[in-house]
N, C-alpha and C. Protein backbone atom coordinates (compact mmCIF):
# COMPACT_ATOMS: atom_id res chain seq x y z
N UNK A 1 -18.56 -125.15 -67.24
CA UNK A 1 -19.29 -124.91 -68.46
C UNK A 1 -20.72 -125.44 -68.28
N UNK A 2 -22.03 -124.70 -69.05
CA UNK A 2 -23.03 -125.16 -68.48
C UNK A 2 -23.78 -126.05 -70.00
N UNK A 3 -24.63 -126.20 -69.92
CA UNK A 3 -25.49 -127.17 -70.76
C UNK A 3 -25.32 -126.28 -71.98
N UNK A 4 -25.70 -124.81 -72.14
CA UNK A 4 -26.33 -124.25 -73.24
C UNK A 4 -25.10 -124.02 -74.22
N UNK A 5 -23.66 -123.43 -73.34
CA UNK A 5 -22.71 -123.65 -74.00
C UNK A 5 -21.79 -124.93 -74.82
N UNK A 6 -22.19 -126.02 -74.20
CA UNK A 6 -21.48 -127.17 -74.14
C UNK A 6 -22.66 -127.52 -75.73
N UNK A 7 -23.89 -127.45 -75.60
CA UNK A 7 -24.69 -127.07 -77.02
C UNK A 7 -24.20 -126.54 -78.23
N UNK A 8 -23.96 -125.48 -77.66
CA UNK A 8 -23.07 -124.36 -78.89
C UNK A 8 -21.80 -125.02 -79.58
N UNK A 9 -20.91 -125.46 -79.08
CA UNK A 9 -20.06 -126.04 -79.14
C UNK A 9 -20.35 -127.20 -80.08
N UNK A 10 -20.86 -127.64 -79.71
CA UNK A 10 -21.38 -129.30 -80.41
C UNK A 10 -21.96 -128.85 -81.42
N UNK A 11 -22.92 -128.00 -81.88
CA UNK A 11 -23.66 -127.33 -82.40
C UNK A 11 -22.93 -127.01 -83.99
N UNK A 12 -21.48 -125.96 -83.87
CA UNK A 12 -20.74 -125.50 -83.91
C UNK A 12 -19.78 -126.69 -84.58
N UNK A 13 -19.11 -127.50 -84.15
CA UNK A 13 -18.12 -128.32 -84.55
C UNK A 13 -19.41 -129.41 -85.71
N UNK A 14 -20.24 -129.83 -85.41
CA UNK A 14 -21.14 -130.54 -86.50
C UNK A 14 -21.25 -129.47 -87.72
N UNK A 15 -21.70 -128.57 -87.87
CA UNK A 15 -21.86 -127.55 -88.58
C UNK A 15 -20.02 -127.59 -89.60
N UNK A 16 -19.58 -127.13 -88.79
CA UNK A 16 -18.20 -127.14 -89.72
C UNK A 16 -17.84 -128.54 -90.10
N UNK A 17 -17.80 -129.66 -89.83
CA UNK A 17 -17.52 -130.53 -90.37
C UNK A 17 -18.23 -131.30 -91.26
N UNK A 18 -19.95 -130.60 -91.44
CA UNK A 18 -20.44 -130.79 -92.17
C UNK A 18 -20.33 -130.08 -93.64
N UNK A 19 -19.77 -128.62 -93.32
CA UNK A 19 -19.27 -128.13 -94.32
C UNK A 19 -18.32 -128.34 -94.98
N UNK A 20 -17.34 -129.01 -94.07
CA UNK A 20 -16.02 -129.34 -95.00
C UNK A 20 -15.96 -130.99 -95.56
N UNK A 21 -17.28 -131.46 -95.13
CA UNK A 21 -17.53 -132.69 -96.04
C UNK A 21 -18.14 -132.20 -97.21
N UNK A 22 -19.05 -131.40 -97.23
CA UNK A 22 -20.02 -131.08 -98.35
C UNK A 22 -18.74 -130.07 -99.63
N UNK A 23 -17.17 -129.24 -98.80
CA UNK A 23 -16.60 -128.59 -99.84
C UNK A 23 -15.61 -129.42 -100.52
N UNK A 24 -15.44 -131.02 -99.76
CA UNK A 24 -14.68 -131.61 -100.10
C UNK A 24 -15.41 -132.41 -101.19
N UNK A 25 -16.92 -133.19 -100.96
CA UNK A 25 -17.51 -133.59 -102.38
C UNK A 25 -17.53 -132.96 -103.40
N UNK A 26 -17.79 -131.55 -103.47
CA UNK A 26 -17.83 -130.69 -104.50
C UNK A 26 -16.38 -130.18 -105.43
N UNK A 27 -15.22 -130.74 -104.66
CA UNK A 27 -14.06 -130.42 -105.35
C UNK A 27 -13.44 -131.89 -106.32
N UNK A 28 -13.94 -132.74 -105.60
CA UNK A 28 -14.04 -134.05 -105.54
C UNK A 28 -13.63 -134.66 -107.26
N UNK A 29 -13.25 -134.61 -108.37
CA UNK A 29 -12.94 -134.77 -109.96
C UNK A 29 -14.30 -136.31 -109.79
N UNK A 30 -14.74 -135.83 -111.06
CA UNK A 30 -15.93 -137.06 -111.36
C UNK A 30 -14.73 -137.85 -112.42
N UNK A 31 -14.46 -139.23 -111.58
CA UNK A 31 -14.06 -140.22 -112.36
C UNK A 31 -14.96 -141.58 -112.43
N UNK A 32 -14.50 -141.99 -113.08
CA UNK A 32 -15.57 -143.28 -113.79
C UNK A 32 -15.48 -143.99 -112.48
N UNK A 33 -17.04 -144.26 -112.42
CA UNK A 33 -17.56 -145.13 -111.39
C UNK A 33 -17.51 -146.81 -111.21
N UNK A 34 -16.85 -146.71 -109.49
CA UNK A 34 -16.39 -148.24 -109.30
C UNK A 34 -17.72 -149.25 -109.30
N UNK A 35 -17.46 -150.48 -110.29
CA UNK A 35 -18.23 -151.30 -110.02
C UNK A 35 -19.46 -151.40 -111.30
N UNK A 36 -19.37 -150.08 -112.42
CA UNK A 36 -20.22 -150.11 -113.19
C UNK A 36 -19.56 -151.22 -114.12
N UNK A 37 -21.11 -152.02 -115.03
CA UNK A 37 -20.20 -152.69 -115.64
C UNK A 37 -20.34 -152.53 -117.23
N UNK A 38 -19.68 -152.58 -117.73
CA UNK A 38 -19.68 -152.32 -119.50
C UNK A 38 -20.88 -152.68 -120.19
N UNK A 39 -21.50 -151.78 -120.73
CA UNK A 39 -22.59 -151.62 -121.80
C UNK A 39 -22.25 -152.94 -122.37
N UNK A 40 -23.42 -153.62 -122.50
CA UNK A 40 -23.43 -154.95 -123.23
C UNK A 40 -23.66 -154.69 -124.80
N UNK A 41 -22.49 -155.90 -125.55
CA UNK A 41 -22.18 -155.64 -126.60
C UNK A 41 -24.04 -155.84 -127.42
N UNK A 42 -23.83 -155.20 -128.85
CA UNK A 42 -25.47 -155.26 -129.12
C UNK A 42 -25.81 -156.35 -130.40
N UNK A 43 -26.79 -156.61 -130.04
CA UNK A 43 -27.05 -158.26 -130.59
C UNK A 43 -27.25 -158.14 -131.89
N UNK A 44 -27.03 -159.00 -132.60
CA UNK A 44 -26.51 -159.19 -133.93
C UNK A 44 -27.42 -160.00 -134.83
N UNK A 45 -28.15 -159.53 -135.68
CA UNK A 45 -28.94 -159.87 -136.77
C UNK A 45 -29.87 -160.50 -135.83
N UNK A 46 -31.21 -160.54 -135.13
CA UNK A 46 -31.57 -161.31 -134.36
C UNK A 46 -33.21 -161.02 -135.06
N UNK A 47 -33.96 -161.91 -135.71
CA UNK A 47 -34.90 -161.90 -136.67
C UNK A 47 -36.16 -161.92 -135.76
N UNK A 48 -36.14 -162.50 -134.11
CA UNK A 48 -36.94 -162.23 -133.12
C UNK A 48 -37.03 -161.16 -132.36
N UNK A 49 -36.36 -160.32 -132.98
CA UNK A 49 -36.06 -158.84 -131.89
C UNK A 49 -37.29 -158.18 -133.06
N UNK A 50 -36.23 -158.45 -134.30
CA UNK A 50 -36.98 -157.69 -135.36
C UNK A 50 -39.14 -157.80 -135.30
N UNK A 51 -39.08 -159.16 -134.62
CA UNK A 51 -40.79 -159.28 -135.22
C UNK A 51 -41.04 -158.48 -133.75
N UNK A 52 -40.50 -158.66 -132.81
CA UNK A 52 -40.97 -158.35 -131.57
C UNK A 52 -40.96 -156.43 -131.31
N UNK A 53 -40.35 -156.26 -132.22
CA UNK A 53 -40.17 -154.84 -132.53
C UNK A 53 -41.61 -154.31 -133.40
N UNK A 54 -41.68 -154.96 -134.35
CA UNK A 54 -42.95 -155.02 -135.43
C UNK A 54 -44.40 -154.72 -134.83
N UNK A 55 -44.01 -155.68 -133.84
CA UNK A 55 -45.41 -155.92 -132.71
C UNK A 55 -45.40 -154.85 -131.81
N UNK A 56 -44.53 -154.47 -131.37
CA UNK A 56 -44.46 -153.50 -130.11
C UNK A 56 -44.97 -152.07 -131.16
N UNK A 57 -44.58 -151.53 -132.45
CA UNK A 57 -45.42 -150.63 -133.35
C UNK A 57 -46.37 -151.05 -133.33
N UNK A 58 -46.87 -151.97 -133.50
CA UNK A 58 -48.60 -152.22 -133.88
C UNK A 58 -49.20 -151.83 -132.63
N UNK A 59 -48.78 -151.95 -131.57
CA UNK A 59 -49.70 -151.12 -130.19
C UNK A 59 -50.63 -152.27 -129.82
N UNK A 60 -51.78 -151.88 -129.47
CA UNK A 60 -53.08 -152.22 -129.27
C UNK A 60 -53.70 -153.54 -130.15
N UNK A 61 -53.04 -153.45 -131.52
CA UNK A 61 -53.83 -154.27 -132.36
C UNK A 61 -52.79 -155.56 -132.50
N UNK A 62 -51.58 -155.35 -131.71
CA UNK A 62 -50.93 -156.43 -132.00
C UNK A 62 -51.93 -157.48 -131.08
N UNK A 63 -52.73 -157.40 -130.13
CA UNK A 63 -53.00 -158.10 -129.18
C UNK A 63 -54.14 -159.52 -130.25
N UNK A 64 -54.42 -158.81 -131.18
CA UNK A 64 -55.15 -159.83 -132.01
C UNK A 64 -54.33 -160.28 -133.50
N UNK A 65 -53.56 -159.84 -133.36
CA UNK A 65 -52.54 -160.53 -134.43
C UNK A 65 -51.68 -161.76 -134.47
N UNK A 66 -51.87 -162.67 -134.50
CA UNK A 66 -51.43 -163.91 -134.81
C UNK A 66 -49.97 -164.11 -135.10
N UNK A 67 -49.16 -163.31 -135.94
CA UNK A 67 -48.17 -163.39 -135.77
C UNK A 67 -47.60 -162.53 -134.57
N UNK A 68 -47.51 -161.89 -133.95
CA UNK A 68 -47.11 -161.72 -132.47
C UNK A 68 -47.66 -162.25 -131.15
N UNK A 69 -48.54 -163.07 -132.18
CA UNK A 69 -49.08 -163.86 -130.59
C UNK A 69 -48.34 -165.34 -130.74
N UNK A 70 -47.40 -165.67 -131.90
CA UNK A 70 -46.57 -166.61 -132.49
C UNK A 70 -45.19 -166.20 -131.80
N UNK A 71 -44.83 -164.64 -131.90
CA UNK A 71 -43.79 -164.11 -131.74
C UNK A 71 -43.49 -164.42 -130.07
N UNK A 72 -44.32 -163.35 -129.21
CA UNK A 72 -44.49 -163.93 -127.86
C UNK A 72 -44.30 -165.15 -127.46
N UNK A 73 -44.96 -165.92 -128.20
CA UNK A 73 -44.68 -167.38 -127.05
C UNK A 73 -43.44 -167.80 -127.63
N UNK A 74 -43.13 -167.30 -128.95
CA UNK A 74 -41.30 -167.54 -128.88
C UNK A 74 -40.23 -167.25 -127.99
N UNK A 75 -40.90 -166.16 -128.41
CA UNK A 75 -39.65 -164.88 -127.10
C UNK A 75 -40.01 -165.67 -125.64
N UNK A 76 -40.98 -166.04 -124.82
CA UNK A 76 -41.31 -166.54 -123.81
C UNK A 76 -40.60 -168.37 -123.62
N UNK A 77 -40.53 -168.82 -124.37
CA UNK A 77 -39.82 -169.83 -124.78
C UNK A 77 -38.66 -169.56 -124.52
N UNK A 78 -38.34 -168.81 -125.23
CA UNK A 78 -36.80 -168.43 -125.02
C UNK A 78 -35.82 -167.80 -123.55
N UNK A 79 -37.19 -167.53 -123.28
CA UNK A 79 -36.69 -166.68 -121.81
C UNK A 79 -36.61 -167.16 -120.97
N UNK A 80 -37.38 -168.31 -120.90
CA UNK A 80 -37.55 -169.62 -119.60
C UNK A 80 -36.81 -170.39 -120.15
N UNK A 81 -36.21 -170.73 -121.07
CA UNK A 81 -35.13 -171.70 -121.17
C UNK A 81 -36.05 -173.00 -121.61
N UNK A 82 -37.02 -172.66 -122.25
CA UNK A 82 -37.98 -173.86 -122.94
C UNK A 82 -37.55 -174.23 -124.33
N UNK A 83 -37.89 -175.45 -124.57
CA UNK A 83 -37.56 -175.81 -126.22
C UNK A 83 -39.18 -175.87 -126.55
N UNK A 84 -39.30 -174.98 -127.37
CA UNK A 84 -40.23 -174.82 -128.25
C UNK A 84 -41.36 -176.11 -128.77
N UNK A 85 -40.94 -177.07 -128.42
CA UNK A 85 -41.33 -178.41 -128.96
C UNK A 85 -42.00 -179.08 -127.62
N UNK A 86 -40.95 -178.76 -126.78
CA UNK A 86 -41.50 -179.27 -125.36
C UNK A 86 -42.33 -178.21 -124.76
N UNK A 87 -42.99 -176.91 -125.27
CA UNK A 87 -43.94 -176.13 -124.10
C UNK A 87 -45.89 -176.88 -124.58
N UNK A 88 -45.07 -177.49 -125.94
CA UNK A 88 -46.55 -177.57 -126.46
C UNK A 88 -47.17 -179.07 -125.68
């Protein structure tokens, strides 16, 4: 057997087994995916979401508003694991 055939061949067997990977994904049933993890439950009356929400509508002008510039360093407080008393 010479080079060009021994090609074909190889050629040939990749080809089909690439197809019968690609007809086997496609038959494949979509079941729920391993490892995803459950939608986190949703937070409950939270009066800092609410201002931080307030602010995020105001756009542009929240940047000079005083109460979201109150709000922020709350939420930022909160996120670093600061007590409010101790950032000042």
């Amino acid at each position: 057997m010479d080079g060009k055939a021994l090609a074909r061949i190889g050629a040939i067997v990749f080809v089909t087994i690439a197809i019968t990977a690609t007809v086997i994904e496609m038959t494949r049933k979509d079941g729920p995916a391993r490892g995803v993890a459950a939608p986190a439950a949703p937070v409950m009356d939270d009066p800092l979401r609410e201002d931080l929400r307030r602010c995020q509508l105001l756009g542009g002008a929240a940047a000079s508003d005083h109460e979201c510039l109150a709000t922020w360093a709350q939420n930022r407080d909160r996120f670093l694991g600061r007590d409010p008393a101790e950032a000042r």
